[in-house]
Protein backbone atom coordinates (compact mmCIF):
# COMPACT_ATOMS: atom_id res chain seq x y z
CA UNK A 1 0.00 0.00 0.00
CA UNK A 2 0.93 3.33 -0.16
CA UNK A 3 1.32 6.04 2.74
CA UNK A 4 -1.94 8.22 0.95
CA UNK A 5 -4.07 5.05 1.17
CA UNK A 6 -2.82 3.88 4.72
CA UNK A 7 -3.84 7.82 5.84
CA UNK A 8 -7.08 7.75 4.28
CA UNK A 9 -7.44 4.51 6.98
CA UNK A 10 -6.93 7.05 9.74
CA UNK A 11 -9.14 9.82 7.68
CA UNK A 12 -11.76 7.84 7.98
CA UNK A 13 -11.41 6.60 11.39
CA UNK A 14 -15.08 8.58 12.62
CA UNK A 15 -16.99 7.25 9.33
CA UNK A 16 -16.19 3.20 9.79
CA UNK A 17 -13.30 0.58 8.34
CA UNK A 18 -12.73 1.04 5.05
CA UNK A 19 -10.51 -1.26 2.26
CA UNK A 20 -8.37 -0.08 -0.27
CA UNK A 21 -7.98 -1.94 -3.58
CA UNK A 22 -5.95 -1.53 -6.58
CA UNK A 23 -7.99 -0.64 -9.91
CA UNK A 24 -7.00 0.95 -13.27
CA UNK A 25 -3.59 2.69 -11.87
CA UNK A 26 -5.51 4.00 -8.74
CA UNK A 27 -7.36 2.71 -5.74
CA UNK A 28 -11.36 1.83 -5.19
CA UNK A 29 -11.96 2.85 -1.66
CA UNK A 30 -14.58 0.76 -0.43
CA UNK A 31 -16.99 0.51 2.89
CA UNK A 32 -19.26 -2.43 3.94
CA UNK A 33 -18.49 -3.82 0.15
CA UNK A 34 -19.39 -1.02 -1.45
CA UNK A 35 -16.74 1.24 -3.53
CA UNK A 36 -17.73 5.00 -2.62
CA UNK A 37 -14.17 6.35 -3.45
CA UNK A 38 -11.92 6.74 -5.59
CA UNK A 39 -7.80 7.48 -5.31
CA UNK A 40 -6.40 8.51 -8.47
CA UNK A 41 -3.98 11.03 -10.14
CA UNK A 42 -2.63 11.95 -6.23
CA UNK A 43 -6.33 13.23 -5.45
CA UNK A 44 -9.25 11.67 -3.43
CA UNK A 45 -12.91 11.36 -4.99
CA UNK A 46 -16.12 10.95 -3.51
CA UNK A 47 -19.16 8.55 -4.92
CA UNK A 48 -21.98 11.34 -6.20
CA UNK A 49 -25.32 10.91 -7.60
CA UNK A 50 -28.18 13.67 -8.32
CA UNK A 51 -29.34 13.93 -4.24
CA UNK A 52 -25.76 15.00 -3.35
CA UNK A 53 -23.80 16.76 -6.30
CA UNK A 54 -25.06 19.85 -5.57
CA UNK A 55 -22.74 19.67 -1.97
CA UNK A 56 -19.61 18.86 -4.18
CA UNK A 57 -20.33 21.75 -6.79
CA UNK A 58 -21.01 23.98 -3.87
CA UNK A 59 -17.39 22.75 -2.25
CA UNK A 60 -15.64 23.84 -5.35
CA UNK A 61 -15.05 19.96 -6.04
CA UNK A 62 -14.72 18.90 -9.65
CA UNK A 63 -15.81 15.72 -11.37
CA UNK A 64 -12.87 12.83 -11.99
CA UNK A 65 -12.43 12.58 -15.80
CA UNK A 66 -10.15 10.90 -17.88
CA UNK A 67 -9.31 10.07 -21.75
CA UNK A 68 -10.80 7.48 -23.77
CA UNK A 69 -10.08 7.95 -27.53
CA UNK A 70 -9.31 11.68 -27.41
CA UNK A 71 -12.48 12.33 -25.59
CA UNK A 72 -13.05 13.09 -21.70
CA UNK A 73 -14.84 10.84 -20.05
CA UNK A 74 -16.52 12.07 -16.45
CA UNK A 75 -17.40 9.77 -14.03
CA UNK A 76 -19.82 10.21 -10.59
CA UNK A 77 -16.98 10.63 -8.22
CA UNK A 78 -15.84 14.09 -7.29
CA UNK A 79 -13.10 15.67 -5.65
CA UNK A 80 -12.81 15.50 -1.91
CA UNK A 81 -13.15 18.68 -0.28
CA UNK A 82 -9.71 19.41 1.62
CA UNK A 83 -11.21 19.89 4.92
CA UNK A 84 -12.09 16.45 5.00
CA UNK A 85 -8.23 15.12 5.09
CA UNK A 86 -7.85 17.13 8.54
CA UNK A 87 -11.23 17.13 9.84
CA UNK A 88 -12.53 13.69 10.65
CA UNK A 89 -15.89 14.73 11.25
CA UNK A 90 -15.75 16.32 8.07
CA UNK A 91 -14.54 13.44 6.38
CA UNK A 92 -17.50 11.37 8.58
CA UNK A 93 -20.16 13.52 7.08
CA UNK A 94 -18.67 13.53 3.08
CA UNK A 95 -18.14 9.74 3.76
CA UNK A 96 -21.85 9.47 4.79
CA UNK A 97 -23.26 11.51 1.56
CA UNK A 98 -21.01 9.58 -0.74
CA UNK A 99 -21.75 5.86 0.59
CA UNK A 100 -25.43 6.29 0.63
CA UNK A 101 -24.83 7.90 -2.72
CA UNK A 102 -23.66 4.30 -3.64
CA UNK A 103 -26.33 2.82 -1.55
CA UNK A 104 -28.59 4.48 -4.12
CA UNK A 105 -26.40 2.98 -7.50
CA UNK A 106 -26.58 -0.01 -5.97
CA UNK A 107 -30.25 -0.21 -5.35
CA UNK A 108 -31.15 1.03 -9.31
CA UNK A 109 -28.62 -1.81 -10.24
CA UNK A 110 -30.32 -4.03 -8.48
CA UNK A 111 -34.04 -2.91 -9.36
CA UNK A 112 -36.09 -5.45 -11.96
CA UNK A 113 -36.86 -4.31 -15.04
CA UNK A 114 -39.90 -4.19 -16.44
């Protein structure tokens, strides 16, 4: 592991355990099973969805994007506010909005279709 991921173990400390696993040249952070972070390009992202974006925007947080074939691709995490790395209950609260943000992914996934 590396010393980012082993202090996002502490970060978290208030919010519950969390697990750390390699993916795609970053980290999926993940609590009770579910991945509601991301750790890539030296930054920390946060799991959003439509009920909680609004928090990140308002943060100054900006979506995660990368490059697939010369186009940027977004994806529902968001940048961490800063706060959150020295403020555990701070980083209990954006921990919250972003797991039951993937509470809420899950549950669509798992809806039948009609």
């Amino acid at each position: 592991m590396n010393e980012s991921i082993d202090y996002l173990h502490e970060v978290f400390d208030a919010f519950g355990p969390i697990r750390a696993r390699r993916m795609f040249g970053g980290w999926g952070i993940y609590h009770d099973g579910l991945m509601f972070g991301l750790y890539a390009q030296g930054r920390l992202y946060l799991k959003t969805d439509a009920r909680n974006v609004a928090q990140f925007e308002a943060a100054g947080s900006e979506p995660f994007t990368y490059m697939q074939r010369d186009k940027a691709v977004k994806l529902s995490y968001w940048s961490a506010p800063e706060a959150l790395l020295d403020d555990r209950e701070e980083a209990r609260f954006w921990g919250r909005t972003s797991f039951e943000a993937a509470l809420r992914a899950q549950a669509a996934k798992n809806k039948p279709k009609r």
